[in-house]
PDB file of N, CA and C in Angstrom:
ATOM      1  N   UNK A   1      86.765 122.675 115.469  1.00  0.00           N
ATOM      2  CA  UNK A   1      87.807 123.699 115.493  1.00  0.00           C
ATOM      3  C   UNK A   1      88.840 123.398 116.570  1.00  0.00           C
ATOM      4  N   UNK A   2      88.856 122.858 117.859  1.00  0.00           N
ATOM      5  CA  UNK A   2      89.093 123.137 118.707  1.00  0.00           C
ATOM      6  C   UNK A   2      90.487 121.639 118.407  1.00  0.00           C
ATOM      7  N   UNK A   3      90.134 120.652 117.802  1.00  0.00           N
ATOM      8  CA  UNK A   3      90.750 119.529 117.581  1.00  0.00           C
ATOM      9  C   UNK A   3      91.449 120.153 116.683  1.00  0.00           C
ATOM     10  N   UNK A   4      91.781 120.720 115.349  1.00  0.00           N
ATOM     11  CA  UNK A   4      92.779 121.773 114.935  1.00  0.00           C
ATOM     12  C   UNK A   4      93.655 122.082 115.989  1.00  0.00           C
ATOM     13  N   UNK A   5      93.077 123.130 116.333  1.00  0.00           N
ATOM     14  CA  UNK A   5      94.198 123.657 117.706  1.00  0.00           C
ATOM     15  C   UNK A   5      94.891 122.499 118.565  1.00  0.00           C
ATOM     16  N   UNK A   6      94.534 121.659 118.804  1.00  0.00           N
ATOM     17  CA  UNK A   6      94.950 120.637 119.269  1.00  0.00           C
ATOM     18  C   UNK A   6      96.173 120.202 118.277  1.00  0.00           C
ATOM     19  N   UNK A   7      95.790 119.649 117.113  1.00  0.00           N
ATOM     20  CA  UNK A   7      96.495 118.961 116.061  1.00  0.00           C
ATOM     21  C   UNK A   7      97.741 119.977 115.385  1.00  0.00           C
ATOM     22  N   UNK A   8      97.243 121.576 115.598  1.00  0.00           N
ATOM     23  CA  UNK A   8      98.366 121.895 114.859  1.00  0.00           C
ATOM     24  C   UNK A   8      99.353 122.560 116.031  1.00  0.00           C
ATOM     25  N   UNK A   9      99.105 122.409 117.110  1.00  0.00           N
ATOM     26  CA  UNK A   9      99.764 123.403 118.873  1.00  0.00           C
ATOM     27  C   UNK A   9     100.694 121.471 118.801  1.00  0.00           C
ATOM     28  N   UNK A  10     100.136 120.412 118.959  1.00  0.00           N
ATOM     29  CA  UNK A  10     101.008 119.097 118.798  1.00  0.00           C
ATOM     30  C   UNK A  10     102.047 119.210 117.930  1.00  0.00           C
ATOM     31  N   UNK A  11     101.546 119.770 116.840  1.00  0.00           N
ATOM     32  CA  UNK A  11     103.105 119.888 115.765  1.00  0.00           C
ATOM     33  C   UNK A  11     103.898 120.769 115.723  1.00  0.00           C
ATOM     34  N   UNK A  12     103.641 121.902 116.006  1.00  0.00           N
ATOM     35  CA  UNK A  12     104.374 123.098 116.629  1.00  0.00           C
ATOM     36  C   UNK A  12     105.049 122.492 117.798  1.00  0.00           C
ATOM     37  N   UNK A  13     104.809 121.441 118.915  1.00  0.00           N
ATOM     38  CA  UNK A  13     104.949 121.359 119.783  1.00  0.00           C
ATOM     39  C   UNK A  13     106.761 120.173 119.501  1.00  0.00           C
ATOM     40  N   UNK A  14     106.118 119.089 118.833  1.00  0.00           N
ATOM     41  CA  UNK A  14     107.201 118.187 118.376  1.00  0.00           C
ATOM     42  C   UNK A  14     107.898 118.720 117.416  1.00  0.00           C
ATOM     43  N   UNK A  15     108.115 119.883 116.168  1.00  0.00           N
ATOM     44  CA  UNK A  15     108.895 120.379 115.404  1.00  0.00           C
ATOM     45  C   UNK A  15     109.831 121.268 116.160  1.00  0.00           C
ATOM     46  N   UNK A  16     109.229 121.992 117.395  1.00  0.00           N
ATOM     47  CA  UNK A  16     110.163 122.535 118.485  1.00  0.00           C
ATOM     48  C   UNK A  16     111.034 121.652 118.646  1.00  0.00           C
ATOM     49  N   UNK A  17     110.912 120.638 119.830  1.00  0.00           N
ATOM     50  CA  UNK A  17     111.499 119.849 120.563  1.00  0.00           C
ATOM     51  C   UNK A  17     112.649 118.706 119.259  1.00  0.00           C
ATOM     52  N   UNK A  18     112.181 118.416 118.045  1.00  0.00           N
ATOM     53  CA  UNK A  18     113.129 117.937 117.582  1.00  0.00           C
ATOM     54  C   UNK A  18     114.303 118.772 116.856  1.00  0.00           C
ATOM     55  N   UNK A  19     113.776 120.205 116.733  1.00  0.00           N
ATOM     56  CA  UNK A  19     114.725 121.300 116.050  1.00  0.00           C
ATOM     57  C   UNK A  19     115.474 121.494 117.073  1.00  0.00           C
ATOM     58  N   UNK A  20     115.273 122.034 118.527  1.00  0.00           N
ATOM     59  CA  UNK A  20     115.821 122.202 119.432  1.00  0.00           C
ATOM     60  C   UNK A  20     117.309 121.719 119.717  1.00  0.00           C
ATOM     61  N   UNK A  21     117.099 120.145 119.416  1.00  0.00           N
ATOM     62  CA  UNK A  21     118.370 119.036 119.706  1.00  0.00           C
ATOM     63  C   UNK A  21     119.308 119.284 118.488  1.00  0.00           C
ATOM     64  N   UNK A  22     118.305 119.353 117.143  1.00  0.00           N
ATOM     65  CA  UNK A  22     119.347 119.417 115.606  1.00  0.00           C
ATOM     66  C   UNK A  22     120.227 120.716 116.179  1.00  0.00           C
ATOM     67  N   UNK A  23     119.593 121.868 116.300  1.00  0.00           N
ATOM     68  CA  UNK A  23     120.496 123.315 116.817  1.00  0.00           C
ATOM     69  C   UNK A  23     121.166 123.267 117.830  1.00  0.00           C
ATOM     70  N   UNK A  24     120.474 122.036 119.049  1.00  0.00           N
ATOM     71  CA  UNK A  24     122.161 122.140 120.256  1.00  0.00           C
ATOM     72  C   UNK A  24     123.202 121.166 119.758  1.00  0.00           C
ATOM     73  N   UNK A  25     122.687 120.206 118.616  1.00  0.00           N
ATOM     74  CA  UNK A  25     124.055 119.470 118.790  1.00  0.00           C
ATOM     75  C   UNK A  25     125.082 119.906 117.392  1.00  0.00           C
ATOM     76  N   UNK A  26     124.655 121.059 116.834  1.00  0.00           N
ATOM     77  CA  UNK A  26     125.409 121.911 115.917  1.00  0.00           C
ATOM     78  C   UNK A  26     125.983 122.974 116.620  1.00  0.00           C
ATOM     79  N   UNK A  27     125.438 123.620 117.692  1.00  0.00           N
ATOM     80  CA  UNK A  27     126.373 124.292 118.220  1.00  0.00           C
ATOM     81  C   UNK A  27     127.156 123.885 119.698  1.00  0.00           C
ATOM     82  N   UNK A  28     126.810 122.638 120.439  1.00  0.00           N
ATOM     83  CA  UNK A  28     127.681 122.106 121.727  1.00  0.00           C
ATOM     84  C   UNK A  28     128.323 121.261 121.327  1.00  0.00           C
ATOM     85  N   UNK A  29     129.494 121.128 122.087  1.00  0.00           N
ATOM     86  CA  UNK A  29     130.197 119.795 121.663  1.00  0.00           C
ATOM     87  C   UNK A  29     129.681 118.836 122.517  1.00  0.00           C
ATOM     88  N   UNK A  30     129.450 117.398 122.024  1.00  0.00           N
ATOM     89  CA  UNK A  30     128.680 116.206 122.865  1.00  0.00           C
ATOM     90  C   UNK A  30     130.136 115.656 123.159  1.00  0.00           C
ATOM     91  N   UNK A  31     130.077 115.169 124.536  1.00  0.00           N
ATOM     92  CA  UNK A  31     131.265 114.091 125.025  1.00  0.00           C
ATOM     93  C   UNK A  31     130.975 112.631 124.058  1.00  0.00           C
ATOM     94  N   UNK A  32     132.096 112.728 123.501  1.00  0.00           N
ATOM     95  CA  UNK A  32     132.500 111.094 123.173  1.00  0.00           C
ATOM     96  C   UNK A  32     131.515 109.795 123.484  1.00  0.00           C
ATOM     97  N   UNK A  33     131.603 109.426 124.797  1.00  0.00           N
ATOM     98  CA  UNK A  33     130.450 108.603 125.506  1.00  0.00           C
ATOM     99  C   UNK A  33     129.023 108.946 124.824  1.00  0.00           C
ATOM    100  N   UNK A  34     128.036 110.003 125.344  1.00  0.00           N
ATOM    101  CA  UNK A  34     127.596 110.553 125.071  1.00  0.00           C
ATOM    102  C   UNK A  34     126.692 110.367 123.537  1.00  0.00           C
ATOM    103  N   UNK A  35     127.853 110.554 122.374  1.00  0.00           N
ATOM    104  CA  UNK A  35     127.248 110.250 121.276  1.00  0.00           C
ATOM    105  C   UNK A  35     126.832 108.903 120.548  1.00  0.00           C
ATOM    106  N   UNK A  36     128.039 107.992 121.583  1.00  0.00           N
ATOM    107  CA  UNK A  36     128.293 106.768 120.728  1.00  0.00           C
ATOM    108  C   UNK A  36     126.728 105.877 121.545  1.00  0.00           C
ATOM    109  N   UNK A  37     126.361 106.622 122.725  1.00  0.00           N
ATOM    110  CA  UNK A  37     125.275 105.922 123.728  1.00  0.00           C
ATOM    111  C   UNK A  37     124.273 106.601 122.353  1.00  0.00           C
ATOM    112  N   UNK A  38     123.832 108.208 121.948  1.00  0.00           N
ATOM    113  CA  UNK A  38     122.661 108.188 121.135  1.00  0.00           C
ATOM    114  C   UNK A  38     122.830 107.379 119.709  1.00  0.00           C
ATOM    115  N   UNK A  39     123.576 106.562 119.435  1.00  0.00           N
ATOM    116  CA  UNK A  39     123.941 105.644 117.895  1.00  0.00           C
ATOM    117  C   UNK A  39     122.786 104.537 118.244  1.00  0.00           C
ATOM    118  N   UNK A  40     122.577 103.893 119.458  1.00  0.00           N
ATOM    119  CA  UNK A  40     121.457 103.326 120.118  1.00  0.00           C
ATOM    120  C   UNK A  40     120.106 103.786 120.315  1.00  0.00           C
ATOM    121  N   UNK A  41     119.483 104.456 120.150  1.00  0.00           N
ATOM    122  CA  UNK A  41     118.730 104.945 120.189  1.00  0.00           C
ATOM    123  C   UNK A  41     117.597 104.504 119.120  1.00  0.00           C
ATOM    124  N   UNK A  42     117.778 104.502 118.136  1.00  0.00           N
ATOM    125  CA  UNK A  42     116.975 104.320 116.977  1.00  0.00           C
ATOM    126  C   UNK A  42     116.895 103.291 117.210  1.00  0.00           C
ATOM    127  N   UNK A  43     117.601 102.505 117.181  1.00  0.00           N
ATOM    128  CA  UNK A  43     117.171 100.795 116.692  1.00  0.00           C
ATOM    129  C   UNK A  43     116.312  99.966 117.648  1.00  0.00           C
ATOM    130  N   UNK A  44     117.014 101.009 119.687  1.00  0.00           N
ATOM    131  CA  UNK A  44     116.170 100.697 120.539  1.00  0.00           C
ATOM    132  C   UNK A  44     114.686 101.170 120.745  1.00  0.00           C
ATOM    133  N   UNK A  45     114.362 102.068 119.867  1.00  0.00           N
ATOM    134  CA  UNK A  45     112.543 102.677 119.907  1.00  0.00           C
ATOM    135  C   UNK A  45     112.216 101.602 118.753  1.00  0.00           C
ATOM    136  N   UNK A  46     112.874 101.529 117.401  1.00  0.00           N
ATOM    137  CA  UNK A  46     112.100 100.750 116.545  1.00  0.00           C
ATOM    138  C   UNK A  46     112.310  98.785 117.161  1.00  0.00           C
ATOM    139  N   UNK A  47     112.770  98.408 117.619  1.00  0.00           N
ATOM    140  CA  UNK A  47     112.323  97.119 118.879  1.00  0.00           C
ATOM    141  C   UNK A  47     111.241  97.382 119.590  1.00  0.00           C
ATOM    142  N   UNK A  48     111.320  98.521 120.496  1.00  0.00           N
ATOM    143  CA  UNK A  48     110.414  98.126 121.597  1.00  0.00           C
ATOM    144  C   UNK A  48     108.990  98.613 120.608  1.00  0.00           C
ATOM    145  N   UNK A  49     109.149  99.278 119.092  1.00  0.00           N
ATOM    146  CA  UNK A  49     107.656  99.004 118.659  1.00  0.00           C
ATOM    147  C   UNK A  49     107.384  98.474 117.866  1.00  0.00           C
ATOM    148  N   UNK A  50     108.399  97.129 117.054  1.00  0.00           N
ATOM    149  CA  UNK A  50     107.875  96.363 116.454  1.00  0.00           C
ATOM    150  C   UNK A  50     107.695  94.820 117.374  1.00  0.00           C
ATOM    151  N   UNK A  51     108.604  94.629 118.109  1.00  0.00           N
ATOM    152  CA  UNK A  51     109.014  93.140 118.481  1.00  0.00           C
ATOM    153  C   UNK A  51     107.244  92.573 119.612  1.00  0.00           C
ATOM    154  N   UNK A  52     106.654  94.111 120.357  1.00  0.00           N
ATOM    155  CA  UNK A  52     104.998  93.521 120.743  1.00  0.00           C
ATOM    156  C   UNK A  52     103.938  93.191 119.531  1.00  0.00           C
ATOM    157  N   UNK A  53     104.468  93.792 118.498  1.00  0.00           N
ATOM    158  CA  UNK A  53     103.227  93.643 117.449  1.00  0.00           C
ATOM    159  C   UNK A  53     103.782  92.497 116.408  1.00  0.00           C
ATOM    160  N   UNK A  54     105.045  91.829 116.890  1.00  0.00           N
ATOM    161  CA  UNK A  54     105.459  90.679 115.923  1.00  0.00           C
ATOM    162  C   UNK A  54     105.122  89.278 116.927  1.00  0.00           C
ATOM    163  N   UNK A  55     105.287  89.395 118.324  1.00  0.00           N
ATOM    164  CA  UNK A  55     105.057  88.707 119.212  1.00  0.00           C
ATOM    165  C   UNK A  55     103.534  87.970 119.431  1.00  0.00           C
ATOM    166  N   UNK A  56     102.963  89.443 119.624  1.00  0.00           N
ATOM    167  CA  UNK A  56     101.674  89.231 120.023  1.00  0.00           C
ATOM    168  C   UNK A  56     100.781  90.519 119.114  1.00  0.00           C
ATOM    169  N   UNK A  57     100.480  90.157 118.219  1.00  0.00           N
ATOM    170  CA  UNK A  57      99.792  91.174 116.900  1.00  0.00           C
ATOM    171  C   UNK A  57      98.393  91.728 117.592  1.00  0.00           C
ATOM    172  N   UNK A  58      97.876  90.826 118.138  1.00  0.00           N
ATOM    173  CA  UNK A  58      96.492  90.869 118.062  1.00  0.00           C
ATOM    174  C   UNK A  58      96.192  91.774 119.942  1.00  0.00           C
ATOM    175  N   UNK A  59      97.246  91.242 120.540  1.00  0.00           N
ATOM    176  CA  UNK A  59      97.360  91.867 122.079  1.00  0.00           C
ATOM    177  C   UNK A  59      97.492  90.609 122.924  1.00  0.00           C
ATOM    178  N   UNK A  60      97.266  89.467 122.085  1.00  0.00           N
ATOM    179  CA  UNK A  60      97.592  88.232 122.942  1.00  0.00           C
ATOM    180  C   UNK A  60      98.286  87.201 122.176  1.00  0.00           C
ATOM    181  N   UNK A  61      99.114  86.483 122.823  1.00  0.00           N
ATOM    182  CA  UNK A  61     100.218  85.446 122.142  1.00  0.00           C
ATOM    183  C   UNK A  61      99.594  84.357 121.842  1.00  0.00           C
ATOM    184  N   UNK A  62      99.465  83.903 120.296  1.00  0.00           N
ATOM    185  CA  UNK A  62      98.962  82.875 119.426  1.00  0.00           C
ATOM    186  C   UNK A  62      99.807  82.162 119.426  1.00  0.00           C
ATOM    187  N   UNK A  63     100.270  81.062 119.478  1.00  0.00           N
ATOM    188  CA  UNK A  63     101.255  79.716 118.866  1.00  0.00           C
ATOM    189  C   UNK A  63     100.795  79.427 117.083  1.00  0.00           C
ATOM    190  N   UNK A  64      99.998  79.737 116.118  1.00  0.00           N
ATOM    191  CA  UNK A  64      99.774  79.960 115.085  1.00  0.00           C
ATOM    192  C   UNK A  64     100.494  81.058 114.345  1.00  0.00           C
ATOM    193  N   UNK A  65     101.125  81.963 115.251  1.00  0.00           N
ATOM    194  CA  UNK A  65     101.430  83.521 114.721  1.00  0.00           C
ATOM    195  C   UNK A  65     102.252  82.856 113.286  1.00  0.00           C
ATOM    196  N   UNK A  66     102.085  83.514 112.384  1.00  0.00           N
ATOM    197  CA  UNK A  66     103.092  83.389 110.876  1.00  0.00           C
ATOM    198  C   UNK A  66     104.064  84.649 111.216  1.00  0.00           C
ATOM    199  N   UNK A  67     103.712  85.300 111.927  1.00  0.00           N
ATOM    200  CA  UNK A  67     104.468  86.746 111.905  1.00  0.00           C
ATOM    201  C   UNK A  67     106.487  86.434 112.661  1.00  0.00           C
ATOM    202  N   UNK A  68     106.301  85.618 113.149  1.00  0.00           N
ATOM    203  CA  UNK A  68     107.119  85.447 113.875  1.00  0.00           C
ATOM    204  C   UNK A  68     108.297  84.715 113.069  1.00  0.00           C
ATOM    205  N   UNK A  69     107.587  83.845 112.187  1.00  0.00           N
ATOM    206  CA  UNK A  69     109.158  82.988 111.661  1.00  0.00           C
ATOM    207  C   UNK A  69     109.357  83.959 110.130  1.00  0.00           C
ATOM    208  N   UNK A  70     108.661  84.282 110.015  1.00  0.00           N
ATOM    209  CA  UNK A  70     108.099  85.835 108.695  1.00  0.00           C
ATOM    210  C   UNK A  70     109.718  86.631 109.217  1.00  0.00           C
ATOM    211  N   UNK A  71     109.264  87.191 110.621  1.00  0.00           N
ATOM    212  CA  UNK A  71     110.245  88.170 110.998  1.00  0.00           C
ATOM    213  C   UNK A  71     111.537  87.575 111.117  1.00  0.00           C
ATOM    214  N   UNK A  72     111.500  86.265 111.303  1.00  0.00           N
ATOM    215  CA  UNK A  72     112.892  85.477 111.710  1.00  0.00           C
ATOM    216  C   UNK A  72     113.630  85.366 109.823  1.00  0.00           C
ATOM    217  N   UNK A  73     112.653  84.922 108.856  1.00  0.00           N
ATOM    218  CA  UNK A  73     113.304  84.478 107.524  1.00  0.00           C
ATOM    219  C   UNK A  73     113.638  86.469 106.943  1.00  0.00           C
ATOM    220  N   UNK A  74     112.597  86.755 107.321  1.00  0.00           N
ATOM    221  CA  UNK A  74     113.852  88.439 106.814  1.00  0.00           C
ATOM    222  C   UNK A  74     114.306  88.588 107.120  1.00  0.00           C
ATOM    223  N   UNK A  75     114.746  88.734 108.912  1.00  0.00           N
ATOM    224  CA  UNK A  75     116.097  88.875 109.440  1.00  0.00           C
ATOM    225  C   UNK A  75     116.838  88.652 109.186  1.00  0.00           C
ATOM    226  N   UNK A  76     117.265  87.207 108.786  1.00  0.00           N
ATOM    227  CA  UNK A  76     118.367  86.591 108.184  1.00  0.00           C
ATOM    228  C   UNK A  76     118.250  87.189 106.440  1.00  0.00           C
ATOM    229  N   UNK A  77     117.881  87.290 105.915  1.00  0.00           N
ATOM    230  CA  UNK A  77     117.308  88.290 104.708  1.00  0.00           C
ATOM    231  C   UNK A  77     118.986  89.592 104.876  1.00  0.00           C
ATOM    232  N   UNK A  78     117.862  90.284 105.776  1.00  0.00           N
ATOM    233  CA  UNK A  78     119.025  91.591 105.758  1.00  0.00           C
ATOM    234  C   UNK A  78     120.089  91.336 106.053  1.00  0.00           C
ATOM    235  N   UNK A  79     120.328  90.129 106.998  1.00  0.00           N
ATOM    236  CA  UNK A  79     121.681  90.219 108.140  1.00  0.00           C
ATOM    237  C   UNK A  79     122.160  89.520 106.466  1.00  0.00           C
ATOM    238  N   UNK A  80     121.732  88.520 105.807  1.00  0.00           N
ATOM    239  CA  UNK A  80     123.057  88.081 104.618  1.00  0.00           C
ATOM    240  C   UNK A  80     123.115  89.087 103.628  1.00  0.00           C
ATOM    241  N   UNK A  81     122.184  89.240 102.889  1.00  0.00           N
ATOM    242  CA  UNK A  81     122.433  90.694 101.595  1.00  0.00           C
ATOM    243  C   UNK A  81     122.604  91.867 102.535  1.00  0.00           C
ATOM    244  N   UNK A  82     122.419  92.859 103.840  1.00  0.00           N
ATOM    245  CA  UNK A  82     122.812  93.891 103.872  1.00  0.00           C
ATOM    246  C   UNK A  82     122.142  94.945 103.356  1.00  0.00           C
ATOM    247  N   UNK A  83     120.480  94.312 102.813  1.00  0.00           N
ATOM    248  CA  UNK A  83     119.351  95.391 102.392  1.00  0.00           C
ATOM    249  C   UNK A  83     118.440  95.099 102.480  1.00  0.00           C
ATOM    250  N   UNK A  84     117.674  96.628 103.266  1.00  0.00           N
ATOM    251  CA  UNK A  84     116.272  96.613 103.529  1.00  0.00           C
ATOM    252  C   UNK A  84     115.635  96.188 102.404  1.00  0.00           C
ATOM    253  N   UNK A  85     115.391  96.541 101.113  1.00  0.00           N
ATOM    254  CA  UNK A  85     114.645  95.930  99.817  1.00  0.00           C
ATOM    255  C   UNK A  85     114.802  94.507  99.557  1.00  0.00           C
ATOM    256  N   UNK A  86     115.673  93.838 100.004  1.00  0.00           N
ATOM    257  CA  UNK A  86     115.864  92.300 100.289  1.00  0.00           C
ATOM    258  C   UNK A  86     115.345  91.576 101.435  1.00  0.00           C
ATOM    259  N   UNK A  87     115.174  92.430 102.160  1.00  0.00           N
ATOM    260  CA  UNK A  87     114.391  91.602 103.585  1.00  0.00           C
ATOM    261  C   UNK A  87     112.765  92.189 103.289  1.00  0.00           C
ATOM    262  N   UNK A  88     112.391  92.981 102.499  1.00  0.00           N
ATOM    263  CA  UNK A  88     111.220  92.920 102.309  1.00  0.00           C
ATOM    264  C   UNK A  88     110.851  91.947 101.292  1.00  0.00           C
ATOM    265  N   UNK A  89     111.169  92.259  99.988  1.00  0.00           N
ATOM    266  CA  UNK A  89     111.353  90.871  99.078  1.00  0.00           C
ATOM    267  C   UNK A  89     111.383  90.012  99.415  1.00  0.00           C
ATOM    268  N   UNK A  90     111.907  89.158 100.582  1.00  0.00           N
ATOM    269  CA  UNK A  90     111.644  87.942 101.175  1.00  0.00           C
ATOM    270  C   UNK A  90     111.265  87.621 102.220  1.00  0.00           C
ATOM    271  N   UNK A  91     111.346  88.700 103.101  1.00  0.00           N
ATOM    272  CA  UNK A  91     110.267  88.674 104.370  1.00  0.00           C
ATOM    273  C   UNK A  91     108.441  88.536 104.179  1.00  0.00           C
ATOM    274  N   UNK A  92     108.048  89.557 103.331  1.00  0.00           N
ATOM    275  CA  UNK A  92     106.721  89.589 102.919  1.00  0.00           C
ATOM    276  C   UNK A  92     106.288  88.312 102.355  1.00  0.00           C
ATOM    277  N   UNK A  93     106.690  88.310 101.103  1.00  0.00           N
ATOM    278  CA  UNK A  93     106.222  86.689 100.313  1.00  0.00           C
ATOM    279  C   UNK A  93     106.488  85.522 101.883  1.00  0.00           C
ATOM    280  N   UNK A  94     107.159  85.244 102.375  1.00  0.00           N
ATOM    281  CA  UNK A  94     107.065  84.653 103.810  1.00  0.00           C
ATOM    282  C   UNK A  94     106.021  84.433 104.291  1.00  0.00           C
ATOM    283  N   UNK A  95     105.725  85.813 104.519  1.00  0.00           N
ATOM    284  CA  UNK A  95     104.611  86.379 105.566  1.00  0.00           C
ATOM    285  C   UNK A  95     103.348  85.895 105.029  1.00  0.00           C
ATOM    286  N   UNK A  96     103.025  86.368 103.912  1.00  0.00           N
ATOM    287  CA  UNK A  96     101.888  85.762 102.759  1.00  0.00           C
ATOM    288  C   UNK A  96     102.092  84.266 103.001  1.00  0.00           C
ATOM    289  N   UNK A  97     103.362  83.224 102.803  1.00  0.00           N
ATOM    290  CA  UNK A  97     102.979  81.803 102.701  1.00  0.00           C
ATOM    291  C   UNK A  97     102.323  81.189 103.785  1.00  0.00           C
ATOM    292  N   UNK A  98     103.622  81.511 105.038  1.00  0.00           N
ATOM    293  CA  UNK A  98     103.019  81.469 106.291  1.00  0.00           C
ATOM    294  C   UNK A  98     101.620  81.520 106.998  1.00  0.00           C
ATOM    295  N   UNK A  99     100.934  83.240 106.171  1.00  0.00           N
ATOM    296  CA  UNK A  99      99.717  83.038 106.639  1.00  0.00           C
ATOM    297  C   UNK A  99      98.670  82.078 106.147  1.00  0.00           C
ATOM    298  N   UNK A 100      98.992  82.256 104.397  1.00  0.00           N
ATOM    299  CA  UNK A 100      98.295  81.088 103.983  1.00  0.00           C
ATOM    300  C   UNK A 100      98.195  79.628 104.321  1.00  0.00           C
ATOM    301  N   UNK A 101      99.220  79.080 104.554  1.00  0.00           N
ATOM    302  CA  UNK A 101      99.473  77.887 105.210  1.00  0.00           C
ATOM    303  C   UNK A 101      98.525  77.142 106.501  1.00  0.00           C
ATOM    304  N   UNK A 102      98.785  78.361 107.584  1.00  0.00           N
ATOM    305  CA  UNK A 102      98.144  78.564 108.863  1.00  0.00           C
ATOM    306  C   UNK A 102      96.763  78.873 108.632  1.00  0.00           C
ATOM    307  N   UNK A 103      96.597  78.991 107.656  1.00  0.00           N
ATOM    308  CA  UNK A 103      95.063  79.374 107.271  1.00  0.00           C
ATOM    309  C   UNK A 103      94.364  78.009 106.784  1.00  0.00           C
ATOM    310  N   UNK A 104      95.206  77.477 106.116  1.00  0.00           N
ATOM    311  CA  UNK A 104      94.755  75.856 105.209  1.00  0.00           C
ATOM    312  C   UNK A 104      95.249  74.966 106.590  1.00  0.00           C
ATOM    313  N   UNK A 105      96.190  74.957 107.622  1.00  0.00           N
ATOM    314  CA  UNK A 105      95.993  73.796 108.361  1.00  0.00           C
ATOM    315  C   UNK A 105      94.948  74.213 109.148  1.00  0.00           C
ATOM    316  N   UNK A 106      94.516  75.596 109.573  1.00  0.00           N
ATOM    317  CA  UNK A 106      93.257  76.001 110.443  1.00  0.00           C
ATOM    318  C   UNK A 106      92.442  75.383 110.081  1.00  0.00           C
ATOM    319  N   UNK A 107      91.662  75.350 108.609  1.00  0.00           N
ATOM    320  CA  UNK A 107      90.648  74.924 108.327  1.00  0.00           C
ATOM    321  C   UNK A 107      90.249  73.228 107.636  1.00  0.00           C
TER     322      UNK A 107
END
């Protein structure tokens, strides 16, 4: 029971705090500066939590990693077509050869 209360006082807790910001920044005006600094934001949380688990997956840095040139051939993926469904389409199958590969020179 008590992990409930826990689990549902946490979501009450973060549905506050993100409604909070949607309702001040509908009714304050944000300075200029200000907004164009939160346009950064997103892209800087989704880095700092993919780029340790593309680096070092496991918690320590392999020179085998497939993950890494995986992440490098989708990158270039999105950065030329301009879509997420294209950098998965060719990031993944990557990721799959890569590992397979690293798997057949392992053994």
């Amino acid at each position: 029971m008590t992990m409930w209360v826990v689990v549902v006082a946490a979501g009450i807790a973060n549905f506050a705090m993100r409604f909070s910001f949607i309702a001040l920044f509908g009714r304050v005006n944000v300075p200029p500066m200000l907004e164009e600094a939160l346009r950064y934001v997103a892209p800087a949380v989704l880095a700092a939590l993919t780029v340790p688990a593309v680096i070092a997956p496991g918690g320590a840095f392999d020179p085998w990693n497939a993950f890494v040139p995986a992440a490098v051939i989708g990158g270039i993926a999105a950065w030329r077509t301009r879509s997420i469904g294209a950098s998965i389409l060719i990031g993944l199958p990557a990721l799959w050869l890569l590992q397979w590969l690293v798997d057949t020179i392992r053994t």
